[in-house]
Protein backbone atom coordinates (compact mmCIF):
# COMPACT_ATOMS: atom_id res chain seq x y z
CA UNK A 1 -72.98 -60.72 25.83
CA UNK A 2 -74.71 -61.65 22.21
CA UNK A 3 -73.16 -60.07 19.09
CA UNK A 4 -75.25 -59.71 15.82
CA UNK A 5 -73.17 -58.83 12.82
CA UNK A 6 -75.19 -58.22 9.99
CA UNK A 7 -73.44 -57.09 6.69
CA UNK A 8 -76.66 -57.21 3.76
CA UNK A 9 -78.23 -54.54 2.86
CA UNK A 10 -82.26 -54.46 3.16
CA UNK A 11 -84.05 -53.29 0.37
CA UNK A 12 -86.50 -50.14 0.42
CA UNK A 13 -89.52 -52.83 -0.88
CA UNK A 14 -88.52 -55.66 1.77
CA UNK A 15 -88.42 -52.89 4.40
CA UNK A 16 -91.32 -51.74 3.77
CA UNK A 17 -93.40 -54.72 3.88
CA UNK A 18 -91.53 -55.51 7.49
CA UNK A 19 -92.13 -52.12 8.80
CA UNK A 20 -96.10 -52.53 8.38
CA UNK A 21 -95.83 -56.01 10.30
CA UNK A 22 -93.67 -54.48 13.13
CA UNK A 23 -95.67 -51.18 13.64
CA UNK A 24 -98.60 -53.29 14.43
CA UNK A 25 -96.90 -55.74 16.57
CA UNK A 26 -95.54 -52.92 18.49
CA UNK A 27 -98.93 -51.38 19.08
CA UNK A 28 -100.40 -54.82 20.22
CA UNK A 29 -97.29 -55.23 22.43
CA UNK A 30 -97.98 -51.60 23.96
CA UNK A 31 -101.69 -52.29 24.56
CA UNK A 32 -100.79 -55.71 26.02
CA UNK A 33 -98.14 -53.91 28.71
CA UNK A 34 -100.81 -51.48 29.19
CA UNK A 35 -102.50 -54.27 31.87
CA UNK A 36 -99.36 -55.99 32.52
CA UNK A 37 -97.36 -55.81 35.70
CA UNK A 38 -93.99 -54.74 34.49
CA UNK A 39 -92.41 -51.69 32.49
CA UNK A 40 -89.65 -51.91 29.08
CA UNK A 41 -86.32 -50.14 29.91
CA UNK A 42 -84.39 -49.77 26.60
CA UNK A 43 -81.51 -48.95 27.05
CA UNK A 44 -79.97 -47.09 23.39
CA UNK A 45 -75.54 -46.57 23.55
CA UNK A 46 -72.95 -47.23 21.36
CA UNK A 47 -69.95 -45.83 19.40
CA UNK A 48 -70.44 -42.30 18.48
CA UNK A 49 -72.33 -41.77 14.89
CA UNK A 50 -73.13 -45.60 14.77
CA UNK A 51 -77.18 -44.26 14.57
CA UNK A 52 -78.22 -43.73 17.71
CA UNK A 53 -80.49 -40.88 17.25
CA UNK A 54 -82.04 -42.45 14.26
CA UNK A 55 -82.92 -45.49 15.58
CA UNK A 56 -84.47 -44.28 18.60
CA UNK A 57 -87.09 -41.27 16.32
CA UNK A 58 -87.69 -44.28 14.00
CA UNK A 59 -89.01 -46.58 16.93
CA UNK A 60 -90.98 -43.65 18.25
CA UNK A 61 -92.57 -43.03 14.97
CA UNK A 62 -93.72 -46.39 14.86
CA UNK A 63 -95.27 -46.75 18.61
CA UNK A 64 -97.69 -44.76 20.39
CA UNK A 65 -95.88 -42.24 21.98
CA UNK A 66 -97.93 -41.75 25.02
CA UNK A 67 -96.81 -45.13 26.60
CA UNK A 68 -93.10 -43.97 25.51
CA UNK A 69 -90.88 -41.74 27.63
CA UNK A 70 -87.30 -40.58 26.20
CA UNK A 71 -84.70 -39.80 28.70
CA UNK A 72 -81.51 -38.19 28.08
CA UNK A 73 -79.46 -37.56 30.53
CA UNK A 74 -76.73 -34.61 30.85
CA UNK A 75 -73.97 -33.29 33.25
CA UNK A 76 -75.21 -34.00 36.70
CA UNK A 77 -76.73 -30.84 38.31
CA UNK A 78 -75.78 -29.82 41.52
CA UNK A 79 -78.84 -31.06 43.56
CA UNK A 80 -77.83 -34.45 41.62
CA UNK A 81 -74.54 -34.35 42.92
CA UNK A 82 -75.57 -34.20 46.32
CA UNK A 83 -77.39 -37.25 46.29
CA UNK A 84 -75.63 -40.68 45.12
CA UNK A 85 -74.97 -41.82 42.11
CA UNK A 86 -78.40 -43.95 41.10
CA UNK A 87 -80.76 -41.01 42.89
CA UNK A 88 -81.73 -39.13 39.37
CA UNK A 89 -82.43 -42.86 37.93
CA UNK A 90 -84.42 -44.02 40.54
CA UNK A 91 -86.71 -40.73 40.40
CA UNK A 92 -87.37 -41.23 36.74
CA UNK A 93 -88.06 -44.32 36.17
CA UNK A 94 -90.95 -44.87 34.18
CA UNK A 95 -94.46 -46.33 35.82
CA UNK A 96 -95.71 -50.07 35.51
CA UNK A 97 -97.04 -50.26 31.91
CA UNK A 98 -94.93 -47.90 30.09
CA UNK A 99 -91.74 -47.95 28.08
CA UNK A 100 -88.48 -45.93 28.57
CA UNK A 101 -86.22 -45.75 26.03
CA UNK A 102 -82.64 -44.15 27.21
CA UNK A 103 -80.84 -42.21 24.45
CA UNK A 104 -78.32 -41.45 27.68
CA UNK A 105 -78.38 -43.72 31.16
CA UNK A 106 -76.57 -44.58 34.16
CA UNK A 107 -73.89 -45.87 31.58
CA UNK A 108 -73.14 -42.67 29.82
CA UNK A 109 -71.70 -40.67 33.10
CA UNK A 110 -69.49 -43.37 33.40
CA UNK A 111 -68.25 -43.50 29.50
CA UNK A 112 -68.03 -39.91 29.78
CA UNK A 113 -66.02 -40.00 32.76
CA UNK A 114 -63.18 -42.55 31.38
CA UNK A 115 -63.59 -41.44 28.02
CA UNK A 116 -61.26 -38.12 29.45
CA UNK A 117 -59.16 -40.09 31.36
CA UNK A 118 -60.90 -38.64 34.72
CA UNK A 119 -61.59 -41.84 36.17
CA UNK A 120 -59.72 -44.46 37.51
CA UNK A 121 -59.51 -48.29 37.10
CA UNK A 122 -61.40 -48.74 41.25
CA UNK A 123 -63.70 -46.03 40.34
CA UNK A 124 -64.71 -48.26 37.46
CA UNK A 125 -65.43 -50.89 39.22
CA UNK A 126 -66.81 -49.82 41.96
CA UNK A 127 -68.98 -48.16 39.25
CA UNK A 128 -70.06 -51.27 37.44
CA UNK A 129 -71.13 -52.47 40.64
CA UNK A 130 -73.66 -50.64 41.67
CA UNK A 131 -75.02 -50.04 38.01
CA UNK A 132 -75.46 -54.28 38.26
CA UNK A 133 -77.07 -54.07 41.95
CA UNK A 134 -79.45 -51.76 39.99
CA UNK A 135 -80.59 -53.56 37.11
CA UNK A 136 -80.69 -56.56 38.80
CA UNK A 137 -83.20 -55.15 41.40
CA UNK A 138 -85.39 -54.00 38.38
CA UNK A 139 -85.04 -57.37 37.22
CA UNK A 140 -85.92 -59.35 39.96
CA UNK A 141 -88.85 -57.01 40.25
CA UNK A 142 -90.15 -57.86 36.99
CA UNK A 143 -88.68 -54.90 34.77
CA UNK A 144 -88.26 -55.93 30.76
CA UNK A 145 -84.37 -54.78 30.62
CA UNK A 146 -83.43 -54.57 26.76
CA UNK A 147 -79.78 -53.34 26.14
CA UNK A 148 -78.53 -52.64 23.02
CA UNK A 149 -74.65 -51.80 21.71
CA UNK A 150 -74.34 -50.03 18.29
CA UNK A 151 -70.95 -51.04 17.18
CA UNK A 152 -69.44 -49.65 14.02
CA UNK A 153 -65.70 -49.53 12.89
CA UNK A 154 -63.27 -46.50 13.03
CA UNK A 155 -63.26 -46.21 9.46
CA UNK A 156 -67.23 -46.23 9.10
CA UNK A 157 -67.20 -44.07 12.25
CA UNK A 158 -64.83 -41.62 10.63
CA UNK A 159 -66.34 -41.78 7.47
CA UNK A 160 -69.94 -41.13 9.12
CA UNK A 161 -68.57 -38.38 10.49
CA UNK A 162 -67.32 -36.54 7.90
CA UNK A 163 -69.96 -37.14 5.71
CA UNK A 164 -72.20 -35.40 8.28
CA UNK A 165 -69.77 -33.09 8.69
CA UNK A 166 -69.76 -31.94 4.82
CA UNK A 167 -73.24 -31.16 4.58
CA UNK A 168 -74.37 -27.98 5.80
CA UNK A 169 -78.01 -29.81 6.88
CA UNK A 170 -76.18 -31.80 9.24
CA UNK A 171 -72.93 -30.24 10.09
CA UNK A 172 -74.36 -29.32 13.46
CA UNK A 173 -75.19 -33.25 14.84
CA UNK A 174 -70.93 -33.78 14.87
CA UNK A 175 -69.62 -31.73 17.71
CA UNK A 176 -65.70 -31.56 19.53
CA UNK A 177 -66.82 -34.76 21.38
CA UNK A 178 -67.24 -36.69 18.29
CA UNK A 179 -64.03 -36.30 17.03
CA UNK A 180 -62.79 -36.84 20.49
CA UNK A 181 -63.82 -40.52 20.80
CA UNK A 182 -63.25 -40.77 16.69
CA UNK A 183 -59.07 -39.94 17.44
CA UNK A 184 -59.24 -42.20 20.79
CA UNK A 185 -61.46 -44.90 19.30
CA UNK A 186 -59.06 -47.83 20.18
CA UNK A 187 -58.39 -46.71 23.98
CA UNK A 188 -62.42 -46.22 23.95
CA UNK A 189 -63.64 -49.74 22.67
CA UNK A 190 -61.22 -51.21 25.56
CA UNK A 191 -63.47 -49.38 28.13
CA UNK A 192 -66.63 -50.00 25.98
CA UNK A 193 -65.80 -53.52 25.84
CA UNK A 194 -65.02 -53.83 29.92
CA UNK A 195 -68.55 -52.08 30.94
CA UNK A 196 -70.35 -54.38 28.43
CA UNK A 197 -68.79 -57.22 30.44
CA UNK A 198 -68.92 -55.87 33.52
CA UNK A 199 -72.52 -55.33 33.49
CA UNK A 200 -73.77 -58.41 31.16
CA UNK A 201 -75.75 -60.41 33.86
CA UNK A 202 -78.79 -62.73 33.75
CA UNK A 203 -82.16 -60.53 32.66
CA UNK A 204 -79.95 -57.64 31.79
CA UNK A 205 -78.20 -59.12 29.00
CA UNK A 206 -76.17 -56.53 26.38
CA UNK A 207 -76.81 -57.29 22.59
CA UNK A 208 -73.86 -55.75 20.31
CA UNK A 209 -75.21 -54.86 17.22
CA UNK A 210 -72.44 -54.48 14.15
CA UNK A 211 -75.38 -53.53 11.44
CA UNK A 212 -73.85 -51.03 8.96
CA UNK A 213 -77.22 -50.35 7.42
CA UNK A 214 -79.93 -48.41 8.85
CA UNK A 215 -83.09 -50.28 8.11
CA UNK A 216 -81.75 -53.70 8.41
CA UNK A 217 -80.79 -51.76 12.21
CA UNK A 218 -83.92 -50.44 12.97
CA UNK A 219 -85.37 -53.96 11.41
CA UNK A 220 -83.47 -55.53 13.74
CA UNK A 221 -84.05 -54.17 17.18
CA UNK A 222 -88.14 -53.69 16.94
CA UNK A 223 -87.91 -57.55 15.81
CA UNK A 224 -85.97 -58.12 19.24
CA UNK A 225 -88.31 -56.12 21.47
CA UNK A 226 -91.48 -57.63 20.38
CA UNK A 227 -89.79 -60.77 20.69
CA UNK A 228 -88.13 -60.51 24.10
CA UNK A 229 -91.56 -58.95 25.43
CA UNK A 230 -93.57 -61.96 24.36
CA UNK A 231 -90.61 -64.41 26.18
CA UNK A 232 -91.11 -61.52 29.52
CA UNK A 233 -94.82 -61.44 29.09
CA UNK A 234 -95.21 -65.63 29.21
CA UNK A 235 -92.74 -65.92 32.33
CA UNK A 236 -93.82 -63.40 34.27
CA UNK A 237 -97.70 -64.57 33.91
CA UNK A 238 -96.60 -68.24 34.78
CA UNK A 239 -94.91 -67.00 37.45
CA UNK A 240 -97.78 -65.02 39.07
CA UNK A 241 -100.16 -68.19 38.35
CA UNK A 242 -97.61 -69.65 41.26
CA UNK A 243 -99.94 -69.57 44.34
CA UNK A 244 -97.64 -68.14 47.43
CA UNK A 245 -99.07 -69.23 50.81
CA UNK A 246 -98.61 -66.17 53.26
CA UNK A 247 -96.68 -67.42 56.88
CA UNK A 248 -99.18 -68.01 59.56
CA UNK A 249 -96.87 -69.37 62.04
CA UNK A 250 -92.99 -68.04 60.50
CA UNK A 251 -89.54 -69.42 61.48
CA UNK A 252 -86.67 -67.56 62.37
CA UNK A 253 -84.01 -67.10 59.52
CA UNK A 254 -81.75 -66.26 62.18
CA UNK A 255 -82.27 -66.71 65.85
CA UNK A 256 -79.46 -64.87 67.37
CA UNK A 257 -82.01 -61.38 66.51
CA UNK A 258 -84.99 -63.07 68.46
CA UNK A 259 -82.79 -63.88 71.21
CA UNK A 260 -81.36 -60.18 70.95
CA UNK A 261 -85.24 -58.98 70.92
CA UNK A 262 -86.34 -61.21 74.25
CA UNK A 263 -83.55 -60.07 76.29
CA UNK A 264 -84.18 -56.84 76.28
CA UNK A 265 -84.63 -55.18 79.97
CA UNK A 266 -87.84 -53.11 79.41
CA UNK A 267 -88.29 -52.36 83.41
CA UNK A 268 -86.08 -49.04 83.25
CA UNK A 269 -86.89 -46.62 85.23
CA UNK A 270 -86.19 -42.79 84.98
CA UNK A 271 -88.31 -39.78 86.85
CA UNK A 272 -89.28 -36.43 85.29
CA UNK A 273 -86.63 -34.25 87.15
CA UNK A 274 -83.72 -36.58 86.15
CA UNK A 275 -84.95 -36.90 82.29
CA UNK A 276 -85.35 -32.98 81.82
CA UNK A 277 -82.28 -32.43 83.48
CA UNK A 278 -80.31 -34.77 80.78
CA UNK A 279 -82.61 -34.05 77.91
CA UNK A 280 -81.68 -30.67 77.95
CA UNK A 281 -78.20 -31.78 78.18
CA UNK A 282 -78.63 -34.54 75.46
CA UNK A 283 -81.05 -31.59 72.80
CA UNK A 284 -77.72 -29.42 73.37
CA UNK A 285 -75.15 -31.63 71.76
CA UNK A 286 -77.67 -33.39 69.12
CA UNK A 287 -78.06 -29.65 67.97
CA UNK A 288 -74.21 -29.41 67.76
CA UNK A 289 -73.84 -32.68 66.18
CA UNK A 290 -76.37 -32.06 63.04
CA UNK A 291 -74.93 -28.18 62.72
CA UNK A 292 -71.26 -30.06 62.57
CA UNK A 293 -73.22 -32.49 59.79
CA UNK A 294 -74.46 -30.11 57.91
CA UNK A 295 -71.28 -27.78 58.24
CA UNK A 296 -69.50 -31.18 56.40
CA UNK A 297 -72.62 -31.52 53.76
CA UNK A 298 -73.44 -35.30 55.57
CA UNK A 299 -76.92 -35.59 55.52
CA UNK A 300 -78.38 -37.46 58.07
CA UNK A 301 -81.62 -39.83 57.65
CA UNK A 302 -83.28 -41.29 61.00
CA UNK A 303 -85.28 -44.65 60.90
CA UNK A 304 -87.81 -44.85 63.50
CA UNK A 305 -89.73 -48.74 63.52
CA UNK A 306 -91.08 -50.14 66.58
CA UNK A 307 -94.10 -51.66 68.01
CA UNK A 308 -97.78 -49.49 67.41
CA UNK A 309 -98.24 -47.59 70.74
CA UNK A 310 -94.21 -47.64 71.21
CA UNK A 311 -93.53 -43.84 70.91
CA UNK A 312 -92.17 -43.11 68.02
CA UNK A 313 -94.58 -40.10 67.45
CA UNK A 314 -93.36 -38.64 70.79
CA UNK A 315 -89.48 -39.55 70.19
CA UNK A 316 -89.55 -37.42 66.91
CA UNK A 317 -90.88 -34.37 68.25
CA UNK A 318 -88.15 -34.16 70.74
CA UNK A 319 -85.50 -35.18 68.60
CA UNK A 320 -86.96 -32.49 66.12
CA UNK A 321 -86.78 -29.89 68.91
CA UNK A 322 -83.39 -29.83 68.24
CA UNK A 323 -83.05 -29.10 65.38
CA UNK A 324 -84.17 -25.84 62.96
CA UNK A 325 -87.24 -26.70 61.56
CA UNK A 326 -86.00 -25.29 58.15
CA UNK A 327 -82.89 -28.68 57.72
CA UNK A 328 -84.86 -31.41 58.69
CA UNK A 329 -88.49 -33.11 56.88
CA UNK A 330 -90.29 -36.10 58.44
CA UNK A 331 -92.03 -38.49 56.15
CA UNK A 332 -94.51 -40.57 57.53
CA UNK A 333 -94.71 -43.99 55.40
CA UNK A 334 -98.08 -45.12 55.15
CA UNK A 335 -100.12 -47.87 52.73
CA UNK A 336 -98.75 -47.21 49.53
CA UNK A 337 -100.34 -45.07 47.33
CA UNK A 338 -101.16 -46.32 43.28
CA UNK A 339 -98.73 -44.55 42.20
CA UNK A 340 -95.87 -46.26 44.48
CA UNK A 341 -97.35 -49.28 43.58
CA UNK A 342 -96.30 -48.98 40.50
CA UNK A 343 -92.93 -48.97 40.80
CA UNK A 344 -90.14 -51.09 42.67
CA UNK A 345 -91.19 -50.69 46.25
CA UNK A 346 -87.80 -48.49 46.89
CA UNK A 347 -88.76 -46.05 44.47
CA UNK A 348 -90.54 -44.19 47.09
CA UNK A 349 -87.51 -43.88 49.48
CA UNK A 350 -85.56 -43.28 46.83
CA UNK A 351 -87.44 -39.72 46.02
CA UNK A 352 -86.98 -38.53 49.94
CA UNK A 353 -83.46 -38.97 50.38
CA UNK A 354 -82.04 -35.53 51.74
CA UNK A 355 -80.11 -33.21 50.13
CA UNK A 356 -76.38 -32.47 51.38
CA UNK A 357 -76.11 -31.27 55.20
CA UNK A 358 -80.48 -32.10 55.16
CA UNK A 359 -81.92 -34.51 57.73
CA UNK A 360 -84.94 -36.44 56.82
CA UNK A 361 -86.54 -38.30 59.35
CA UNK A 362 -88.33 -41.77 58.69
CA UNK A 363 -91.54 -42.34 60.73
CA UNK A 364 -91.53 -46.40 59.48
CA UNK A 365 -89.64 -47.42 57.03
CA UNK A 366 -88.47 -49.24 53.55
CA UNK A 367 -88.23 -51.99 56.60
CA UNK A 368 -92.28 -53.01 55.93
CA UNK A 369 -90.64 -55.02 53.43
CA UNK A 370 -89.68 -57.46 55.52
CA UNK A 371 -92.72 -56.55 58.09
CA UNK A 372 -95.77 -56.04 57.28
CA UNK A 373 -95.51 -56.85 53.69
CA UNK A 374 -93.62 -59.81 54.73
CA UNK A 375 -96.38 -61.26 57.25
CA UNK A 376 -99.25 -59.68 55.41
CA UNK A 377 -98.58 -61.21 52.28
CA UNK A 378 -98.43 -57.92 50.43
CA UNK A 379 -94.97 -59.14 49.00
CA UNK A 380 -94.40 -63.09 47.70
CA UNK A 381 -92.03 -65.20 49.66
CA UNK A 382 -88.68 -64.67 46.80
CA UNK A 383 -89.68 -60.82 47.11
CA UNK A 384 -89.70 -60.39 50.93
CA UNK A 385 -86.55 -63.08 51.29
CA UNK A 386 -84.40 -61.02 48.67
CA UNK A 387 -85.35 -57.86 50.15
CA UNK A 388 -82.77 -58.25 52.82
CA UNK A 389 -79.87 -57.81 50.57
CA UNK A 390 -81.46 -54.89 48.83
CA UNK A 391 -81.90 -53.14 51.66
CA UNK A 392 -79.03 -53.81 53.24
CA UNK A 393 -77.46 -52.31 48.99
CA UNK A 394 -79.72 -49.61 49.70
CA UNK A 395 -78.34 -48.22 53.11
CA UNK A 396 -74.41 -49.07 51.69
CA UNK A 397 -75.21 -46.19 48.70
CA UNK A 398 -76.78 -43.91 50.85
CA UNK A 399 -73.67 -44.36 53.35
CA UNK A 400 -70.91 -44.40 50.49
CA UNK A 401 -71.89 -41.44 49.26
CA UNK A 402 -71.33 -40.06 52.89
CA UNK A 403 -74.65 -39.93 54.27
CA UNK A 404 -75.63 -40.83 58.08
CA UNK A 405 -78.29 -43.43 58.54
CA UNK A 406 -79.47 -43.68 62.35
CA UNK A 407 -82.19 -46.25 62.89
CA UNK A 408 -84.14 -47.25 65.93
CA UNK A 409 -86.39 -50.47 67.34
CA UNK A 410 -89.06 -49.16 69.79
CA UNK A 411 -89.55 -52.23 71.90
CA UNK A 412 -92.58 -52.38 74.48
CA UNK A 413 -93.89 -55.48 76.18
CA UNK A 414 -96.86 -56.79 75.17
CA UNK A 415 -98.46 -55.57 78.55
CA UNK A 416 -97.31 -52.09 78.01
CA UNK A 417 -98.50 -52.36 74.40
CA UNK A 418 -102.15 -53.44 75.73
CA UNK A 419 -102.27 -50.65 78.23
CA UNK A 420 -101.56 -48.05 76.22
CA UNK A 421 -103.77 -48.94 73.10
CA UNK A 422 -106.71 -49.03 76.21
CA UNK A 423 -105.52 -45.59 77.43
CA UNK A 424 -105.92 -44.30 73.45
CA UNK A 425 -109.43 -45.55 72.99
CA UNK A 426 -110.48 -43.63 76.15
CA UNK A 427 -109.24 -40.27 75.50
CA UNK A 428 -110.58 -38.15 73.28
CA UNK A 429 -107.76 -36.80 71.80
CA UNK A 430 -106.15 -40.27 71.50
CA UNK A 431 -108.56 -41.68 69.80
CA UNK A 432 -106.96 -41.01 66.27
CA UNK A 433 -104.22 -42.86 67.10
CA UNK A 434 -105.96 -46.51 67.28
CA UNK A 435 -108.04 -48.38 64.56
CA UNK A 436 -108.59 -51.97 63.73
CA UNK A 437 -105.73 -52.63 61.82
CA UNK A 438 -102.83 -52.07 65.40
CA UNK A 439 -105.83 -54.64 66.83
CA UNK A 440 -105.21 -57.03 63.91
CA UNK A 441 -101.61 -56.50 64.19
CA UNK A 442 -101.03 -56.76 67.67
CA UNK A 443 -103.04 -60.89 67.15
CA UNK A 444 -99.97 -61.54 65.02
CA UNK A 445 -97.37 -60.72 68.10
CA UNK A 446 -95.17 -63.80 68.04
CA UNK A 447 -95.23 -63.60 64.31
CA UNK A 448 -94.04 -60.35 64.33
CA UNK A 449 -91.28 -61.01 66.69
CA UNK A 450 -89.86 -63.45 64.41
CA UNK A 451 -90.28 -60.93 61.08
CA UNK A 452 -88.45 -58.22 63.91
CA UNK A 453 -86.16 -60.64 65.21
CA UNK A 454 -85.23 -61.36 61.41
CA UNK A 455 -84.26 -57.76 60.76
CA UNK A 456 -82.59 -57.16 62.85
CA UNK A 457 -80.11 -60.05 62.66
CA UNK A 458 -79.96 -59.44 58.74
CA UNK A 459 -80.25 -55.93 58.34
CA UNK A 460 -77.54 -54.50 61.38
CA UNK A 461 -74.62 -53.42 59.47
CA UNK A 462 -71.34 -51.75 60.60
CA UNK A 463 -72.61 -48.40 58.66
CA UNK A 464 -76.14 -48.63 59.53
CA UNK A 465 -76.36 -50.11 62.69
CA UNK A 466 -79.85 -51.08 64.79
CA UNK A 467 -80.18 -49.48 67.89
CA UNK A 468 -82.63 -51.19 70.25
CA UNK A 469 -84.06 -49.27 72.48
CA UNK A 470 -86.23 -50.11 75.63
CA UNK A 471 -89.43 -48.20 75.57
CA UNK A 472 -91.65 -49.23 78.40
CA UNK A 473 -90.42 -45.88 79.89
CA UNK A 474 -90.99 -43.03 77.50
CA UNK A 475 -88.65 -40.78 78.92
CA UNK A 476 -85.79 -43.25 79.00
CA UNK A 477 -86.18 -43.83 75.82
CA UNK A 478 -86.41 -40.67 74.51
CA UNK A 479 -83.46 -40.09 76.35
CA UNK A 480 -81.94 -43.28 74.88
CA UNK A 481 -82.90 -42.10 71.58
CA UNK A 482 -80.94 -38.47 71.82
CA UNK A 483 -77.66 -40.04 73.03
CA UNK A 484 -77.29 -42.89 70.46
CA UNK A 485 -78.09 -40.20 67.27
CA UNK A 486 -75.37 -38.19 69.07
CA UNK A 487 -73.08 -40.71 69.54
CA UNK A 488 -73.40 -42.02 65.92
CA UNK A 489 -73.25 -39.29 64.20
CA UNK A 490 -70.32 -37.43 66.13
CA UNK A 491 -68.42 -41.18 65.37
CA UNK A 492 -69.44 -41.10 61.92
CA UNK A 493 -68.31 -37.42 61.35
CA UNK A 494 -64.57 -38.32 63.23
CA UNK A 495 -64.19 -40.98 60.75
């Protein structure tokens, strides 16, 4: 963490003649972003009355305020509440291109929070955490993180406060909560000073100003944007220029999942009379088990990836049968649209995670990371290897927060795979349901095995388990399917 104490004063005619430089280096920098391939997250906290608000109209007076969005962030609603922590960042984060500036972020909850002593020294940390998983996943997908610290004294804070207090023009800016942190200030900069710490990290760096006056301030900080963009602008370019050779014939990363994958016995057999006999059985308790979830506010979220042609279609319908069609939504994840592009690729999962005692249901998954995007060459070798960990984050939010995440492998054999992609160009009805693209995929087989294999063996946690399920036989696995979502989340509701 950098600290910039500045005690001169700048005067009005020196001010001036900076403020015409840096209002047209700011508009150059915005045009520039326009067609780059990362967004500016500013990030605006500090002691209370140290000049937050001003700062932040100044810089919007001098940029273009349609590539600017403000956020401010208040008491968490209730639909916020039922989500975890990160959800209402996620879903605002500004498009590719753009700046946000944060007059409130993911850090002021947490000040808040401590600030009244409801918080404790594990909540903290466990806190800080995830607020450094998150910027460092913006980071590492390109996102200009600028954080800046207003630090003042208690005796400029309290005289600041008073004197805004004493005129009638401005009496209404200092409120209770001012003069709360003003009488704990000392107990306050002890917290301030452990988050700063706690969450000072490579690309997401804090800067503590300790600038008493306002233009040398404001001076200050549009000097430091334009100058870390340039520094973001020339790395991120050089790293692009980096040619990244997609895998034509991939390694394993870890064998043990291919192994896992091969092994599978596909030649199960089960006849209709036995499966409807036991599905009806099997619909029964999976209705019991999500009315139980929802009766606890756990939402539930299935992941359905498998082969093309291995059922998953099928599978959800008669899991969904169970269920009453107002609790659940299934969100088919397709080619992502400009929009999602735009963003971190998790920003799209982020937006359809349930609310308390909901079930969404996944047909594919934040998994064509390490897929598709993997073997396609839609993401760049760092992006697709990293991805493992983030995902892997991902799932441990969702979970800690006490949501149930139930995910399933359809496995065919290549045989079965063939058969039934023949059987779907010749009927009619079918027909939908093949193009060239599960022919193009389907050449890549072995390759996908590994990418599969791979998954598995990185991504099969103890609160988001894989379950691998046979599919050669529809009904057993549809069968298979409504026992292990019963079975994991009557465990996970015990516990």
């Amino acid at each position: 963490m950098a600290t910039k104490t500045v005690d001169t004063r700048l005067k009005k005619k020196a001010y001036e003649a900076q403020v015409a430089r840096l209002r047209e280096e700011l508009i150059q920098l915005q045009v520039k972003l326009k067609e780059s391939p990362f967004k500016i997250l500013l990030i605006v906290a500090g002691v209370e009355g140290a000049g937050r608000s001003e700062l932040i109209n100044t810089l919007m007076g001098w940029l273009d305020p349609r590539g600017v969005e403000i956020f401010s962030y208040l008491d968490p609603t209730d639909e916020e509440r039922e989500r975890p922590l990160m959800w209402r960042f996620w879903r605002s984060l500004p498009t590719r291109g753009r700046i946000g500036i944060y007059a409130s972020s993911w850090y002021t909850e947490t000040i808040r929070q401590h600030a009244h002593e409801h918080g404790s020294f594990p909540d903290l940390f466990t806190e800080l955490e995830r607020i450094r998983h998150f910027e460092r996943v913006l980071v590492d997908n390109r996102t200009l993180v600028i954080k800046i610290w207003l630090h003042m004294s208690r005796a400029d804070q309290g005289a600041r406060l008073r004197e805004l207090a004493s005129d009638e023009r401005t009496a209404w800016r200092v409120t209770p909560e001012h003069w709360h942190h003003h009488r704990h200030y000392k107990r306050l900069e002890r917290l301030s000073n452990r988050i700063l710490s706690g969450t000072d990290q490579p690309g997401a760096r804090w800067l503590k100003l300790d600038i008493p006056d306002e233009r040398t301030r404001h001076v200050a900080v549009a000097s430091l944007i334009t100058q870390r963009f340039k520094q973001h602008h020339s790395a991120v370019m050089r790293s692009l220029r980096r040619k990244d050779i997609p895998e034509t014939d991939p390694k394993p990363l870890r064998p043990t999942g291919l192994r896992q994958l091969r092994a599978l016995q596909l030649d199960q057999k089960l006849d209709e009379d036995e499966y409807e006999e036991k599905r009806d059985k099997w619909l029964g308790r999976l209705n019991q088990s999500i009315r139980r979830a929802r009766g606890q506010k756990r939402s539930v979220v299935f992941v359905f990836e498998g082969w093309d042609a291995a059922g998953k279609g099928g599978a959800i319908r008669r899991l969904t049968s169970a269920m009453d069609a107002r609790d659940y939504r299934v969100v088919p994840i397709a080619k992502p649209t400009d929009e999602e592009r735009s963003h971190h690729y998790l920003w799209r999962f982020w937006r359809q995670i349930p609310r308390a005692g909901q079930v969404v249901i996944f047909d594919r998954s934040w998994y064509g990371r390490v897929l598709v995007e993997r073997l396609e060459g839609f993401a760049r070798r760092e992006e697709w290897r990293r991805a493992y960990n983030e995902l892997n984050d991902f799932e441990s939010e969702l979970t800690e927060h006490g949501m149930i995440i139930v995910k399933f492998w359809l496995h065919v054999s290549k045989d079965e795979q063939l058969k039934r992609f023949r059987e779907r160009e010749s009927t009619p009805y079918k027909q939908h349901k093949i193009n060239e693209e599960d022919w193009r995929n389907r050449a890549k087989w072995e390759a996908y095995e590994v990418a599969v294999g791979d998954m598995l063996a990185l991504t099969n946690k103890l609160n988001a388990p894989w379950h691998l399920v046979p599919a050669n036989n529809k009904r057993y696995a549809r069968l298979e399917i409504l026992r292990a979502a019963c079975r994991q989340i009557d465990r996970a509701l015990e516990t």
